[in-house]
C-alpha atoms as a PDB file:
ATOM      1  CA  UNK A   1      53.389  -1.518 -59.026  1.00  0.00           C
ATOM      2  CA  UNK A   2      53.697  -1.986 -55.592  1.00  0.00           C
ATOM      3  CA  UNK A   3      57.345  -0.728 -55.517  1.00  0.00           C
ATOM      4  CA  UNK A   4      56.585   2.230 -56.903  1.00  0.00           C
ATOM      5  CA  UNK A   5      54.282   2.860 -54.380  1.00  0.00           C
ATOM      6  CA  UNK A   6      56.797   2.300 -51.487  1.00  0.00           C
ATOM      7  CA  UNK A   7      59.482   4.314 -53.628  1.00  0.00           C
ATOM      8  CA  UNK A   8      57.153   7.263 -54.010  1.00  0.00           C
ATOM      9  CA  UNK A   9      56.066   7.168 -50.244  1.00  0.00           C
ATOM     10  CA  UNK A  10      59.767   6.921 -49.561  1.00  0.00           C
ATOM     11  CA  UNK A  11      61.047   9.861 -51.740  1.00  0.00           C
ATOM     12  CA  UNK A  12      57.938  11.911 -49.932  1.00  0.00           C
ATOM     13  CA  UNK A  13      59.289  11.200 -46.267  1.00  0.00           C
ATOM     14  CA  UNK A  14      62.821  11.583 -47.703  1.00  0.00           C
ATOM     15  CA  UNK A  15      61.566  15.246 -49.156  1.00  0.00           C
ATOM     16  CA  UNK A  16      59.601  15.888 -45.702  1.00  0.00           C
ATOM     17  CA  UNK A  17      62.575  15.515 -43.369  1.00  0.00           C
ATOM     18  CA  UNK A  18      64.624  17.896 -45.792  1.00  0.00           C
ATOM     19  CA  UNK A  19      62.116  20.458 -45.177  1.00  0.00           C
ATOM     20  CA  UNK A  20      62.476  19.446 -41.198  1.00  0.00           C
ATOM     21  CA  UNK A  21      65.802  19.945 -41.194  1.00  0.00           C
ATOM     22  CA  UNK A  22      65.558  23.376 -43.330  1.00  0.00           C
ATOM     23  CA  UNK A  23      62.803  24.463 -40.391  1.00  0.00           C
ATOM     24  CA  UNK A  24      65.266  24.174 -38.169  1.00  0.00           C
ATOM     25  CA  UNK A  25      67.945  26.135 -39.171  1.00  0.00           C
ATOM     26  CA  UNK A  26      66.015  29.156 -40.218  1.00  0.00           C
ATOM     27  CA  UNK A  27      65.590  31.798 -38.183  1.00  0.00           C
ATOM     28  CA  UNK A  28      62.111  34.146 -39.889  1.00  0.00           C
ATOM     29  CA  UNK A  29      59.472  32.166 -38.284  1.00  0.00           C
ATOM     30  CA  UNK A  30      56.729  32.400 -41.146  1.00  0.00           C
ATOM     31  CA  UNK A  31      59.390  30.522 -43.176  1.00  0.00           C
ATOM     32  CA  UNK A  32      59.516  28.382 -40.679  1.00  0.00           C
ATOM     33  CA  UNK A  33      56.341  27.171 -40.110  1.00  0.00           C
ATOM     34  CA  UNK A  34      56.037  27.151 -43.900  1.00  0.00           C
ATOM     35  CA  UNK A  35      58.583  24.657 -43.892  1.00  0.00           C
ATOM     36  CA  UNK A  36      56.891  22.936 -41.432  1.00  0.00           C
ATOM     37  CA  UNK A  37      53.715  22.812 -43.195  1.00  0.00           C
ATOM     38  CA  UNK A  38      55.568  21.262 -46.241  1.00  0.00           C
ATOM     39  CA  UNK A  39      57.202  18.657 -44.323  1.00  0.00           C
ATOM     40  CA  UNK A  40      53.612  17.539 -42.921  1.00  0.00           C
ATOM     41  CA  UNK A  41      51.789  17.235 -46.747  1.00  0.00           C
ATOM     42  CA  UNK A  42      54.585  15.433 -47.952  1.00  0.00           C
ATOM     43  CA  UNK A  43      54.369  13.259 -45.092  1.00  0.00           C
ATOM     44  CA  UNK A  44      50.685  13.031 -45.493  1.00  0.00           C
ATOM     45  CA  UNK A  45      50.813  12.058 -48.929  1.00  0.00           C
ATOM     46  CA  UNK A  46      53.250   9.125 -48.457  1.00  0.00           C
ATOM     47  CA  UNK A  47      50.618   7.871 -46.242  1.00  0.00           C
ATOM     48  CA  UNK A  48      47.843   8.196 -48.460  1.00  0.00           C
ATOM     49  CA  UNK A  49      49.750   6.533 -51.234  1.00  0.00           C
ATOM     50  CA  UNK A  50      50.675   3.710 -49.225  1.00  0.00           C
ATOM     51  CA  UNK A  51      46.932   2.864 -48.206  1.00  0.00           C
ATOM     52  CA  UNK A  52      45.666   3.921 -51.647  1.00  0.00           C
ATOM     53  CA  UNK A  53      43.733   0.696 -53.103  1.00  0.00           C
ATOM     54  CA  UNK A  54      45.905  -0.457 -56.040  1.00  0.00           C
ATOM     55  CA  UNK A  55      44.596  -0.002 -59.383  1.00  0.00           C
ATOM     56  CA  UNK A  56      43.987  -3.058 -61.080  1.00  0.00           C
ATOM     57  CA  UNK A  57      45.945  -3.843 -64.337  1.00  0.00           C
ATOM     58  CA  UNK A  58      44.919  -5.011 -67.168  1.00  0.00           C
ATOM     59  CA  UNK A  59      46.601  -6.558 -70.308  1.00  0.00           C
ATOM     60  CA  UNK A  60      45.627  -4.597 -73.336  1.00  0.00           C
ATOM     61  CA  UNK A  61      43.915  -7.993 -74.827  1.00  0.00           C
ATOM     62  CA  UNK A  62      41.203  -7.988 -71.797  1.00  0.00           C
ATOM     63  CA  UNK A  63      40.278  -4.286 -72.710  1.00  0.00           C
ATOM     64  CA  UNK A  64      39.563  -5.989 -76.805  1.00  0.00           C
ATOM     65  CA  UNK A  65      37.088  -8.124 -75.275  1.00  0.00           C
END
């Protein structure tokens, strides 16, 4: 479960500096700030994923009793 965690916080910073990079090449400065914006969400959601509390699992016999 773990891994999944890192991979999704991963593919967010991964998405995030693609929206960077995008910001700055454009030239229409709403756009870019959008872009911006973006970039700082995704970021901000790879952190909260990575200190989310993992959810504990449990085998489908536990749930029975």
């Amino acid at each position: 479960m773990q891994d999944r965690v890192r991979l999704r916080a991963e593919q967010c910073r991964e998405i995030a500096l693609r929206f960077r990079r995008m910001a700055e090449i454009e030239p229409l400065a709403s756009l870019r700030r959008h872009l911006l914006r973006l970039a700082e969400q995704h970021d901000d959601l790879a952190a909260r994923s990575e200190s989310a509390q993992p959810v504990e699992q449990r085998s489908p016999r536990a749930a029975l009793t």
